[in-house]
N, C-alpha and C. Protein backbone atom coordinates (compact mmCIF):
# COMPACT_ATOMS: atom_id res chain seq x y z
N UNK A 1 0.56 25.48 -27.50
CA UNK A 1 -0.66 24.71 -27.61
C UNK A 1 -0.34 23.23 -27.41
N UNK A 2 -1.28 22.75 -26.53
CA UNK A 2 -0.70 21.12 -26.36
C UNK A 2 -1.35 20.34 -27.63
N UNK A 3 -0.26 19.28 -27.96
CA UNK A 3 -0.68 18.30 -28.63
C UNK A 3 -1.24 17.35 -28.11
N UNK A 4 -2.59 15.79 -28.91
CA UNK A 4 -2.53 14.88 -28.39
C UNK A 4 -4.01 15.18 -27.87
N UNK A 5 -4.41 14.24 -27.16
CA UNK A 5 -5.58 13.63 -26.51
C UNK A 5 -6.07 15.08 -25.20
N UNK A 6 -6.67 15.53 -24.80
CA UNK A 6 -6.71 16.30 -24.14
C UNK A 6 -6.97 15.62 -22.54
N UNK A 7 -6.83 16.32 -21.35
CA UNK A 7 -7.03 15.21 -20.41
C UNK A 7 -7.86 14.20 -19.74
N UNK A 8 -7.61 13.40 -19.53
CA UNK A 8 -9.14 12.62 -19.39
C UNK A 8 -9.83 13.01 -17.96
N UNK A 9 -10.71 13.47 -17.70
CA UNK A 9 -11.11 14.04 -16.51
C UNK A 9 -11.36 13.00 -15.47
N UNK A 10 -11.53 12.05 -16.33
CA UNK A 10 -12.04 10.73 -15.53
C UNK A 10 -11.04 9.56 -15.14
N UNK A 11 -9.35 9.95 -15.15
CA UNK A 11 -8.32 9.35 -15.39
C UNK A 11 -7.92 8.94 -13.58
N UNK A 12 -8.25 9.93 -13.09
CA UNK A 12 -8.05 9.40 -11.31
C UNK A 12 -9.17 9.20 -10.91
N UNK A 13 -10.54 8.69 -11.19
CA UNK A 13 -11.23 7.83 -10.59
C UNK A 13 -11.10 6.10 -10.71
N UNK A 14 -10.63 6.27 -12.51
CA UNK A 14 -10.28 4.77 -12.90
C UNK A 14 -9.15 4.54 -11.84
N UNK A 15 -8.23 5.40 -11.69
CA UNK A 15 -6.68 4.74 -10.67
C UNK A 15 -7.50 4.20 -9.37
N UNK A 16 -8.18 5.01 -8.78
CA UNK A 16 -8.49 4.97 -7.58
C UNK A 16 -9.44 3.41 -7.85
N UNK A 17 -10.53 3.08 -8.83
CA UNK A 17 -11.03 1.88 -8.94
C UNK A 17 -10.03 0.93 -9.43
N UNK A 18 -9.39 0.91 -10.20
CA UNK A 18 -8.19 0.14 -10.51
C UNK A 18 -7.54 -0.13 -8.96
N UNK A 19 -7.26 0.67 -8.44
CA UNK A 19 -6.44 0.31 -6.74
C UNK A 19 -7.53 -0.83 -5.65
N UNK A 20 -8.83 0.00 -6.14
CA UNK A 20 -9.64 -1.02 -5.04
C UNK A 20 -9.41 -2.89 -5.86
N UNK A 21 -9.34 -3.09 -7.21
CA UNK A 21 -10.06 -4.32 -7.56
C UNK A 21 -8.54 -4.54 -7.72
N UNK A 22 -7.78 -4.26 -7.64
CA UNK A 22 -5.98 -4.96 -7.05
C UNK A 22 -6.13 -5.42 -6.01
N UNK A 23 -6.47 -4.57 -5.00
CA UNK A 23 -6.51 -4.92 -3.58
C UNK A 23 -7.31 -6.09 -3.55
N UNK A 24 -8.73 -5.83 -4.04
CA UNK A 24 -9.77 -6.84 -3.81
C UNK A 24 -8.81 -8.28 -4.40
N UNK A 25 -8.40 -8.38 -5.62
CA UNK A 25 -7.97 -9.50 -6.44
C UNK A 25 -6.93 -10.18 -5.16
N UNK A 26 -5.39 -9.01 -5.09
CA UNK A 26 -4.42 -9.82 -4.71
C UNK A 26 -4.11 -9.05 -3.30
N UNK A 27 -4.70 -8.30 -2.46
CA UNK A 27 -4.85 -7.78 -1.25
C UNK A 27 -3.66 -6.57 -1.19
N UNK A 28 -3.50 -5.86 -0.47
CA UNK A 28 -3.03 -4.53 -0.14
C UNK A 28 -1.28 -4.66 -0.44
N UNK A 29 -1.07 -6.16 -0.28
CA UNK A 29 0.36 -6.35 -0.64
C UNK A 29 0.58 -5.68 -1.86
N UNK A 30 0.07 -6.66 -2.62
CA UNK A 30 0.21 -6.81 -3.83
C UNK A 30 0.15 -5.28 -4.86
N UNK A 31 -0.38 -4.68 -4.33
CA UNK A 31 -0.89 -2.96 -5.02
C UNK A 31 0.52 -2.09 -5.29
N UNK A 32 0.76 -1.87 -6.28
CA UNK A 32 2.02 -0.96 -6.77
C UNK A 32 1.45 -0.53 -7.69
N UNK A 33 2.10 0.95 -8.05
CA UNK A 33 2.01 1.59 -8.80
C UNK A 33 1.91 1.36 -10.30
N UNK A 34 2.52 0.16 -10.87
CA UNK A 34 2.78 -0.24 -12.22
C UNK A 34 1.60 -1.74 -12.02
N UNK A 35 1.10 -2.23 -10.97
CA UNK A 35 -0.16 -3.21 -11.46
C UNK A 35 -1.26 -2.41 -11.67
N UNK A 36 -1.40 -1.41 -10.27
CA UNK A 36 -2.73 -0.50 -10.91
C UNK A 36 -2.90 0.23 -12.04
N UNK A 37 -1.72 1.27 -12.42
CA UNK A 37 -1.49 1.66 -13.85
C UNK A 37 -2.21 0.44 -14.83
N UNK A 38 -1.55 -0.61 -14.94
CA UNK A 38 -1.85 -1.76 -15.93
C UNK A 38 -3.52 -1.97 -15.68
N UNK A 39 -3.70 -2.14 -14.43
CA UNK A 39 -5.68 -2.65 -14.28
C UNK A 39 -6.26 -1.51 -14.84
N UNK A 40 -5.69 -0.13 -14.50
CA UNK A 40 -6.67 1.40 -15.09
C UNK A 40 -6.31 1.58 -16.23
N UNK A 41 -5.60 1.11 -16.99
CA UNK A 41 -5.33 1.55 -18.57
C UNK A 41 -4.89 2.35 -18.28
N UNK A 42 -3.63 3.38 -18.02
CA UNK A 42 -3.21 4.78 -17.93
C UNK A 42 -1.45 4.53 -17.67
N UNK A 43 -1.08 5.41 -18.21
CA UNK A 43 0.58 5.42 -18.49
C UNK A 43 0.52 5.23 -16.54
N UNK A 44 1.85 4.66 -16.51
CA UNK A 44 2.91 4.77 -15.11
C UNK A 44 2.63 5.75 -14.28
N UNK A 45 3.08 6.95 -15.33
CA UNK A 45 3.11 8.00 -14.80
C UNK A 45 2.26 8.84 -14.24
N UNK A 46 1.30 8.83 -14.94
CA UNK A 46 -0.54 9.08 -14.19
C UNK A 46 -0.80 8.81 -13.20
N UNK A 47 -0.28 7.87 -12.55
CA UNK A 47 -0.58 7.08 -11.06
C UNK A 47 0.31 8.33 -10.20
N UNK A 48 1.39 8.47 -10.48
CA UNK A 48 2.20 9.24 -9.58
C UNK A 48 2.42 10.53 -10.16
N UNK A 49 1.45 10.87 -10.72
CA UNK A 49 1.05 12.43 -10.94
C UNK A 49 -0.09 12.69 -9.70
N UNK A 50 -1.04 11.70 -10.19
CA UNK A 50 -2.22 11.76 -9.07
C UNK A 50 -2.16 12.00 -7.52
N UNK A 51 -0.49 10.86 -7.58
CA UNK A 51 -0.84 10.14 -6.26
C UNK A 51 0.95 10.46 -5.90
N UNK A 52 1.41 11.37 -4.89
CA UNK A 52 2.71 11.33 -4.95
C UNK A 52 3.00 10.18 -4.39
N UNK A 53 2.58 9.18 -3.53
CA UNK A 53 2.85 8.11 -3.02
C UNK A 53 2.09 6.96 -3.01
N UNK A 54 2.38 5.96 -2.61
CA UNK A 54 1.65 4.43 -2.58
C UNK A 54 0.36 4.48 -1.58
N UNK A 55 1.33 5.36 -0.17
CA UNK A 55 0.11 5.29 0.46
C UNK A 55 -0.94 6.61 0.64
N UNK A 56 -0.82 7.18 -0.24
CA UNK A 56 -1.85 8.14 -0.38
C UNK A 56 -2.70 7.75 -1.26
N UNK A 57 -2.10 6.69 -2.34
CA UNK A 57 -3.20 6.18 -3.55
C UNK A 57 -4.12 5.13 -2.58
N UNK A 58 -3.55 4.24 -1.73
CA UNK A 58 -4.06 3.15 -1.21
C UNK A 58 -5.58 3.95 0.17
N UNK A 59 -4.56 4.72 0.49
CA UNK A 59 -5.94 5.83 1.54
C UNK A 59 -6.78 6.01 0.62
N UNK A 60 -6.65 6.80 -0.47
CA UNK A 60 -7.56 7.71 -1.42
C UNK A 60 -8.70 6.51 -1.60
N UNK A 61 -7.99 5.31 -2.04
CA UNK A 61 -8.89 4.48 -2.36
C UNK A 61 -9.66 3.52 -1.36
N UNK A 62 -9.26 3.74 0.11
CA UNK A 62 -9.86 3.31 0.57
C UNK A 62 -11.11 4.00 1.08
N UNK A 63 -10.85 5.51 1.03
CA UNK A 63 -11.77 6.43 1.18
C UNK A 63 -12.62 6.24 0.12
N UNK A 64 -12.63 6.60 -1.08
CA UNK A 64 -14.07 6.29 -2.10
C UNK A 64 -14.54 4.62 -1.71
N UNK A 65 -14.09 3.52 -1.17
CA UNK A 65 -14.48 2.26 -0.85
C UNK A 65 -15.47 2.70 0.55
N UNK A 66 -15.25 3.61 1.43
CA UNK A 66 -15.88 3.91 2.30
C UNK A 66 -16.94 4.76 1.87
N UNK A 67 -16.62 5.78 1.37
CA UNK A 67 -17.99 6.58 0.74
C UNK A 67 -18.57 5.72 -0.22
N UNK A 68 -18.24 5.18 -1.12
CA UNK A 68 -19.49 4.14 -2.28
C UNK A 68 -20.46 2.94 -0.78
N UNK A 69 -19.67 2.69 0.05
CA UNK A 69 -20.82 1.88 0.77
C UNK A 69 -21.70 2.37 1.67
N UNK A 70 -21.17 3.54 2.38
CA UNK A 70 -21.93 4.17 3.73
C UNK A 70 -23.45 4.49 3.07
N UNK A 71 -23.18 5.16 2.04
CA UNK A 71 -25.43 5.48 1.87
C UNK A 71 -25.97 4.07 1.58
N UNK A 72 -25.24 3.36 0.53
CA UNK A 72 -26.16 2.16 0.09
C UNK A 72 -26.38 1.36 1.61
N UNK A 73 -25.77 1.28 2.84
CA UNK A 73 -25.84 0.96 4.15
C UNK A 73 -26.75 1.21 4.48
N UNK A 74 -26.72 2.96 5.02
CA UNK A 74 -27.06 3.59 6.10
C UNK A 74 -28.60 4.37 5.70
N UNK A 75 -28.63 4.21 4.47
CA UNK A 75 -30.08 4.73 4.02
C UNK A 75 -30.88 4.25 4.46
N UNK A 76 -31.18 2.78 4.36
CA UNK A 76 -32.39 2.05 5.04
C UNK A 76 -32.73 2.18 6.50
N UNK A 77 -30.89 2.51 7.25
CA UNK A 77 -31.29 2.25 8.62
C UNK A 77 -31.77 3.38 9.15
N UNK A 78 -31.88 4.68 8.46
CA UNK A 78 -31.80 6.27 8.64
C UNK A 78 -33.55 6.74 8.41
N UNK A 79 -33.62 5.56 7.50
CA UNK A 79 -35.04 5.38 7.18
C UNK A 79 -36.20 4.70 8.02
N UNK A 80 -35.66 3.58 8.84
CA UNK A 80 -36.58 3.19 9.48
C UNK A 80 -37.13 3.64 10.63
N UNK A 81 -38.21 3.38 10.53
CA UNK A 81 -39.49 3.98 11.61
C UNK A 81 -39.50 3.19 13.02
N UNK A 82 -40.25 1.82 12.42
CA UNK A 82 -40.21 0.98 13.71
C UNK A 82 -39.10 -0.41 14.11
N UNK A 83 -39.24 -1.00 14.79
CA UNK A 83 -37.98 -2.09 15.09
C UNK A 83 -38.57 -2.78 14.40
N UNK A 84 -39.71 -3.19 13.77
CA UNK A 84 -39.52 -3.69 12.42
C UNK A 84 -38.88 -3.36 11.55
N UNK A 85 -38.96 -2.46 11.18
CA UNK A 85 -38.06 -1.81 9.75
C UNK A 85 -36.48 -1.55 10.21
N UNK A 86 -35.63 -1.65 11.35
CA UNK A 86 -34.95 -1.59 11.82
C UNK A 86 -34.14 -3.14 11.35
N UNK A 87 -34.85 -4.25 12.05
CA UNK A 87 -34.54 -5.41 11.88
C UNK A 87 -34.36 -5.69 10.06
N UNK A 88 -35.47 -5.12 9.50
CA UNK A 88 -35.29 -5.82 8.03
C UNK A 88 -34.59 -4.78 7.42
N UNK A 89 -34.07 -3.74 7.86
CA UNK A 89 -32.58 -3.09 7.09
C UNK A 89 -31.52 -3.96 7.45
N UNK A 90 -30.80 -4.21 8.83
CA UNK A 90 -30.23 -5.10 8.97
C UNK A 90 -30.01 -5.98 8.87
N UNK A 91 -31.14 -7.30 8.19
CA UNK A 91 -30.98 -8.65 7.44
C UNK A 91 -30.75 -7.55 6.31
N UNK A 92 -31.08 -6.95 5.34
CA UNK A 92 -31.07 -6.57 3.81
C UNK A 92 -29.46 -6.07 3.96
N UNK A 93 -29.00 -5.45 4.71
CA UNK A 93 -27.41 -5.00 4.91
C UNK A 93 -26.60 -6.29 5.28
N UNK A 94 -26.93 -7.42 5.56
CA UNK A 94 -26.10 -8.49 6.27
C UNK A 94 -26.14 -9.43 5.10
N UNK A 95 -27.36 -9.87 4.45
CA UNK A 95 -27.57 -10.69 3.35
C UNK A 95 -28.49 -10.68 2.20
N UNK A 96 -29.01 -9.07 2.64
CA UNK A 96 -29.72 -9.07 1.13
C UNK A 96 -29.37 -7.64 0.24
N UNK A 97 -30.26 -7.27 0.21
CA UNK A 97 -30.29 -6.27 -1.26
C UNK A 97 -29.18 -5.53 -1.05
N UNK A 98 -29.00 -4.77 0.34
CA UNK A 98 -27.93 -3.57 0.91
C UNK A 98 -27.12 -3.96 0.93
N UNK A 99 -26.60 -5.60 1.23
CA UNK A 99 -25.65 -6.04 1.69
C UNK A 99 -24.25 -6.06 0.51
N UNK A 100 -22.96 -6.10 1.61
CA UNK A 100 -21.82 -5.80 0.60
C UNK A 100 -21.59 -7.06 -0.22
N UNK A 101 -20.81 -6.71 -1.44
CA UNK A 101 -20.24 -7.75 -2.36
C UNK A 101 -18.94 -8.27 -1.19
N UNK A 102 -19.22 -9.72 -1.77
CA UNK A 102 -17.61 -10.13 -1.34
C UNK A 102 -16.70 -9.41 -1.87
N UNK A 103 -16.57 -8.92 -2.68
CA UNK A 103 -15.28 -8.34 -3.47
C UNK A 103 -15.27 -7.09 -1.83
N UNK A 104 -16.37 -6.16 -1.63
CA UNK A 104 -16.39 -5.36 -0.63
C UNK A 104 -16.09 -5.86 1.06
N UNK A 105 -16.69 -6.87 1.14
CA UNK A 105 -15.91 -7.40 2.32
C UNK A 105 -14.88 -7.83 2.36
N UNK A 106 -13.94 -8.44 1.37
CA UNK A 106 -12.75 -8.57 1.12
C UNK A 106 -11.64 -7.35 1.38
N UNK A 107 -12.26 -6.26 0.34
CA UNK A 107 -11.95 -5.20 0.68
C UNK A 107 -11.71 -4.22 1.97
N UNK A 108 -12.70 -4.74 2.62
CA UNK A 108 -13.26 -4.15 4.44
C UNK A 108 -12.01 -4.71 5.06
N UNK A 109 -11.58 -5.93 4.73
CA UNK A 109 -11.05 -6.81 5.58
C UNK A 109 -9.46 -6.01 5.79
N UNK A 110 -9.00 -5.81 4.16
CA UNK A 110 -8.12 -5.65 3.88
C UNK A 110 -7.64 -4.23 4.27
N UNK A 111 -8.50 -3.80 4.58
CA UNK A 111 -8.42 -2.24 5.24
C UNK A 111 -7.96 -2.34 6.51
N UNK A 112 -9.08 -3.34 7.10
CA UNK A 112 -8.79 -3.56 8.47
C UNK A 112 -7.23 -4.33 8.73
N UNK A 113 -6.87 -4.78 7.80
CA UNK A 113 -5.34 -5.59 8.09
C UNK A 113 -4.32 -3.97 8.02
N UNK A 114 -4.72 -3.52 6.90
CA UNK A 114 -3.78 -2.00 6.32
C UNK A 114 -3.96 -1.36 7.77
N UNK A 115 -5.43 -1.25 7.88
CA UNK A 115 -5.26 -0.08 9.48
C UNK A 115 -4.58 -0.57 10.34
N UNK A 116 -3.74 -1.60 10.65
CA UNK A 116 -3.08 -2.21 12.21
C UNK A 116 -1.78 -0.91 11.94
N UNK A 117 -1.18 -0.91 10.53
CA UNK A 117 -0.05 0.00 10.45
C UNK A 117 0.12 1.23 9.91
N UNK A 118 -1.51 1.34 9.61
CA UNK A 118 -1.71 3.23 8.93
C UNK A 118 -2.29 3.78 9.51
N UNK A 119 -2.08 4.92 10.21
CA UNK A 119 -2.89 5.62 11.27
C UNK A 119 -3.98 6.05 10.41
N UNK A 120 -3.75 6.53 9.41
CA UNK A 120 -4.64 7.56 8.17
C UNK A 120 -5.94 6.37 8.17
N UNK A 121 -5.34 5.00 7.77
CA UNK A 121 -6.40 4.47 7.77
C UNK A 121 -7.26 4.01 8.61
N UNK A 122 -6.74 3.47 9.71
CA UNK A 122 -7.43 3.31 11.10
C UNK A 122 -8.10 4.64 11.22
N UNK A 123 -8.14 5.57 10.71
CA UNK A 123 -8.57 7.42 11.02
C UNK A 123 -10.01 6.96 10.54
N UNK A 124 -9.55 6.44 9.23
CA UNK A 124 -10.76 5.55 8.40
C UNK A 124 -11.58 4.65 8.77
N UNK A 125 -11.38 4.03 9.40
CA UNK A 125 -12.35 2.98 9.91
C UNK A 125 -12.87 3.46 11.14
N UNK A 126 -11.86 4.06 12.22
CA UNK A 126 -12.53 4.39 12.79
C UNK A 126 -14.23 5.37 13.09
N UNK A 127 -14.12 6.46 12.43
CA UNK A 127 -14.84 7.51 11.76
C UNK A 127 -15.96 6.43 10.88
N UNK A 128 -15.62 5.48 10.10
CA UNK A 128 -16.49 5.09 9.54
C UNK A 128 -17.68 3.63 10.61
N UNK A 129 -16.66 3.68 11.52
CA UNK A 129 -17.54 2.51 12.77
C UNK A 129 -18.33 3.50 13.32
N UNK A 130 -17.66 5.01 13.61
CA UNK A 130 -18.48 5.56 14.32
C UNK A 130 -19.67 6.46 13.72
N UNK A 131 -19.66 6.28 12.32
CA UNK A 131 -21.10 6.81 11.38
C UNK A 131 -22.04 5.89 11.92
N UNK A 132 -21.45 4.35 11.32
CA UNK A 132 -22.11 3.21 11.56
C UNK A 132 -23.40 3.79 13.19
N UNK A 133 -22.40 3.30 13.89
CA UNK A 133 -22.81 3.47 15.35
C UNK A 133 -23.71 4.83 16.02
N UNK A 134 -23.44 5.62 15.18
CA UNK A 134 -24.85 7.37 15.41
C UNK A 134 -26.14 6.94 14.93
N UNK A 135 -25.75 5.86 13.59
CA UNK A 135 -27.43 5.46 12.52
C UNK A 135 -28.01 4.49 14.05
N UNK A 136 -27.09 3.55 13.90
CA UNK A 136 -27.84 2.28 14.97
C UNK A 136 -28.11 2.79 15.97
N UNK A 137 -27.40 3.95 17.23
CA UNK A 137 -27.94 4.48 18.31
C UNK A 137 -29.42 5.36 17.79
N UNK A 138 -29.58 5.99 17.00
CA UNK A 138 -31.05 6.58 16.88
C UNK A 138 -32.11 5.37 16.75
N UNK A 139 -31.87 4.35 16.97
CA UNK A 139 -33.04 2.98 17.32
C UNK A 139 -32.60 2.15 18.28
N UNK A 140 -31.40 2.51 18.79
CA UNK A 140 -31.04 0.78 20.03
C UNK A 140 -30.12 1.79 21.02
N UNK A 141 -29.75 1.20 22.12
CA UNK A 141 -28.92 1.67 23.39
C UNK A 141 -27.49 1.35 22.67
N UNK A 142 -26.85 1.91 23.41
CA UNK A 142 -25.23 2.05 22.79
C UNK A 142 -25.08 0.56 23.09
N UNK A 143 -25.28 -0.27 23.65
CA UNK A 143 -25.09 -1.62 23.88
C UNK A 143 -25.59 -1.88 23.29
N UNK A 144 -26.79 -1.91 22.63
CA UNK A 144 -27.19 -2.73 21.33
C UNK A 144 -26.63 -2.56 20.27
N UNK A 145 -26.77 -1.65 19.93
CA UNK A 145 -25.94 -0.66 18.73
C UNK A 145 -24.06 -1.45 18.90
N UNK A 146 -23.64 -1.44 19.63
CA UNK A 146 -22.29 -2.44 19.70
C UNK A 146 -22.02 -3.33 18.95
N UNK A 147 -23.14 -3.97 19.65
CA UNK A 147 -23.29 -5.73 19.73
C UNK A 147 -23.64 -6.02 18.22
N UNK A 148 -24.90 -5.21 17.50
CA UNK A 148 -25.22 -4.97 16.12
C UNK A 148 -24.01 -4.57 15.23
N UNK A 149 -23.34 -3.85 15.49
CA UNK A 149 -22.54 -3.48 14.73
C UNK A 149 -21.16 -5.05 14.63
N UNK A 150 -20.74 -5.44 15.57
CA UNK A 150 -19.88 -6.33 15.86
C UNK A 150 -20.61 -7.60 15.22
N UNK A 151 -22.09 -8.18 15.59
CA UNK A 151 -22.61 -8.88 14.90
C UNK A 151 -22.61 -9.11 13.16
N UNK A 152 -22.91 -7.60 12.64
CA UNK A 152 -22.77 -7.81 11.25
C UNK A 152 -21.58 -7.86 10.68
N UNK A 153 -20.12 -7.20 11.62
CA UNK A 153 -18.68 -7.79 10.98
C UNK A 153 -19.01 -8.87 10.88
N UNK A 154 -18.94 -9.75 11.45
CA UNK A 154 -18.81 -11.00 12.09
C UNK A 154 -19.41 -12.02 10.72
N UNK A 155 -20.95 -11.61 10.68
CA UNK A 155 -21.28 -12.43 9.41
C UNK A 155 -20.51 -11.79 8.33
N UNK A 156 -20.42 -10.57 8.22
CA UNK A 156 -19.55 -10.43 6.71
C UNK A 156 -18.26 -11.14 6.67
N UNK A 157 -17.36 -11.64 7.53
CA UNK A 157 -16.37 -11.91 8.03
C UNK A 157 -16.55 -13.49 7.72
N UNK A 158 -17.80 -13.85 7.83
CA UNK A 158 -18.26 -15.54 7.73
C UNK A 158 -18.23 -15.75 6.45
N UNK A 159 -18.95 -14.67 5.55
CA UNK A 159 -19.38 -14.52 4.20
C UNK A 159 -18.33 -14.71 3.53
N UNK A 160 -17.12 -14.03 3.82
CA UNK A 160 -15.93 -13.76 3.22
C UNK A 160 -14.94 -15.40 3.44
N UNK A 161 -15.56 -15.96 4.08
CA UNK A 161 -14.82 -17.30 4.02
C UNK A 161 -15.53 -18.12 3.97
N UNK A 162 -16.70 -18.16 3.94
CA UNK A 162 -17.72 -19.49 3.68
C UNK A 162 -18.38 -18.91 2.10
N UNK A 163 -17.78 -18.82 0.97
CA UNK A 163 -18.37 -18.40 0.10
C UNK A 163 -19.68 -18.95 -0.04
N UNK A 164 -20.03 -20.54 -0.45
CA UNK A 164 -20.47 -21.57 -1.05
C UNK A 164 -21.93 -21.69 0.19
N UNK A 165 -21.50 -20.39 1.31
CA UNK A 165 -22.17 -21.30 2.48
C UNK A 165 -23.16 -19.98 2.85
N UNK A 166 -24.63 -19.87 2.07
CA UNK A 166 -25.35 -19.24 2.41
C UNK A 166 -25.90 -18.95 3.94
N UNK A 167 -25.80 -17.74 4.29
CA UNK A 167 -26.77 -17.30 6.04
C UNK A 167 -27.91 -17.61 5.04
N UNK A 168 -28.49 -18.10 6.72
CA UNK A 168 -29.83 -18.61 6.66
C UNK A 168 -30.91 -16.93 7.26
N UNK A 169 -31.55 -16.64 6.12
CA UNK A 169 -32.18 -15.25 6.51
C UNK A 169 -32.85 -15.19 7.53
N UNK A 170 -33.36 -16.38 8.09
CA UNK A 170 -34.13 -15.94 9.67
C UNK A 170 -33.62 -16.50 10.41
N UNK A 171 -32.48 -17.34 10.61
CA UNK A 171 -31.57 -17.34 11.52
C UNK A 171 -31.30 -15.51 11.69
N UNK A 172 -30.47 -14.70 10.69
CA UNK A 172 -30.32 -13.54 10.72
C UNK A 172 -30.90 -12.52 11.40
N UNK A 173 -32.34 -12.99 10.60
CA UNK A 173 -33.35 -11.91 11.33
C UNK A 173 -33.95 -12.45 13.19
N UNK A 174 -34.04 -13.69 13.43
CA UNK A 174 -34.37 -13.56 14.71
C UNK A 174 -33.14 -13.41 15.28
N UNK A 175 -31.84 -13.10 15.14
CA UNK A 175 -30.92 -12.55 15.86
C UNK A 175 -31.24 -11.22 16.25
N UNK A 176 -31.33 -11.01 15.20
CA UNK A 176 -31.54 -8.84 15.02
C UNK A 176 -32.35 -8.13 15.94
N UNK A 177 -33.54 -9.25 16.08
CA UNK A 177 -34.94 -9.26 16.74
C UNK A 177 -34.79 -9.39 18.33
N UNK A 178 -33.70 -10.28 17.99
CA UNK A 178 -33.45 -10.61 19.81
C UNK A 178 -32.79 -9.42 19.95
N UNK A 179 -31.72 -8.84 19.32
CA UNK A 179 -30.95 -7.61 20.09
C UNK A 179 -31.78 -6.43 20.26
N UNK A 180 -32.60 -6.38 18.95
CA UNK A 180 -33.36 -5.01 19.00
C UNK A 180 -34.87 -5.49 20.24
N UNK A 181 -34.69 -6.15 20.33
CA UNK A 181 -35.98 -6.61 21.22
C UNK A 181 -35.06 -6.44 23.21
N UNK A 182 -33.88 -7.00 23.25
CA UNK A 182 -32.85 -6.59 24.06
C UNK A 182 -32.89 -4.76 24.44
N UNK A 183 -32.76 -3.89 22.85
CA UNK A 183 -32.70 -2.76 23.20
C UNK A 183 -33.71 -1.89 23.78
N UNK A 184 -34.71 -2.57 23.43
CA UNK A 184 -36.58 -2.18 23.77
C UNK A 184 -36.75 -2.11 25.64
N UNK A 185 -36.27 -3.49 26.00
CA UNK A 185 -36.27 -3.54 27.03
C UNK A 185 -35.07 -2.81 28.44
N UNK A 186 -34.14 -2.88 27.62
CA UNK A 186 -32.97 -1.81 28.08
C UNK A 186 -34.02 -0.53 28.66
N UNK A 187 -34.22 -0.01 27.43
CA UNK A 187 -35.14 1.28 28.00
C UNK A 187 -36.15 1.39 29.08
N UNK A 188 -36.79 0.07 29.16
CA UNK A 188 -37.33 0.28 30.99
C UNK A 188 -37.06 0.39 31.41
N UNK A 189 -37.54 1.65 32.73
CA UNK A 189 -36.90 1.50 33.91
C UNK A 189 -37.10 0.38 34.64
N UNK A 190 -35.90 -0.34 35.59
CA UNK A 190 -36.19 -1.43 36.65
C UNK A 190 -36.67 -0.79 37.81
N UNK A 191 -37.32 -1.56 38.11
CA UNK A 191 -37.78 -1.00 39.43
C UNK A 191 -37.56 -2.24 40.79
């Protein structure tokens, strides 16, 4: 019969959140086994029960960082009807309600530095550009849908270094307007 605390069921989700807000704090370097242990409250050894390696904890966690954002994303855009509602998911994903925490674009970033030398994770981003890119093609031409997708790195990418330095929301939105208004016209035929 075991003695002691029985197991905590909830002991490798804390690792796996403990790994993201390391990363987020001191970036993908910085992540070992004995800082995350220390951020999740959980013996040493818990980490590498979970996780036989560094970079299976650092994937794992970049995977729940990818699944916690894709619906709060992709709901609105899955949802919209017309290129109105198209446009104002995309300001609400770029700078409002949908949109990621810095701590999450930090995070994005840091993935994207990890993917230059993890295939697993580049597996990750890739797969996750190309969810992105199925939502935006069911409203814009694969060229819009690009350009949209590359556009909103870009401000998160701004966000992440201009803390102090609010997007201007209709600067935002008549961007969106011009591409999705771009994709409208794509669809005519020229004659």
């Amino acid at each position: 019969m075991r003695k002691g605390k029985p197991n905590d069921p909830e002991r490798r989700t804390r690792i796996l959140r403990a790994a993201l807000e390391v990363i987020a704090m001191e970036g993908v370097h910085a992540a070992s086994y004995r800082r995350i242990a220390a951020q999740a409250g959980v013996p040493l050894g818990s980490t590498t029960y979970y996780f036989s390696d560094l970079e299976t904890l650092i994937v794992s966690a970049f995977k729940t960082l990818r699944d916690g954002l894709e619906p709060r994303y992709a709901a609105p855009l899955r949802d919209a009807r017309t290129d109105g509602d198209v446009v104002d998911a995309l300001v609400a994903a770029t700078c409002g309600a949908t949109a990621p925490t810095l701590d999450d674009i930090r995070l994005y970033e840091e993935m994207h530095r990890y993917g230059a030398r993890s295939p697993q994770v580049a597996g990750l981003l890739r797969d996750f550009q190309e969810a992105s890119l199925v939502i935006l093609r069911r409203s814009l031409s694969d060229g819009a849908a690009r350009a949209v997708d590359a556009l909103m790195w870009g401000w998160w990418s701004y966000r992440a270094l201009n803390e102090h330095d609010r997007l201007d929301t209709g600067m935002v939105h008549d961007a969106y307007r011009a591409l999705v208004t771009m994709a409208a016209t794509e669809l005519v035929p020229q004659k």
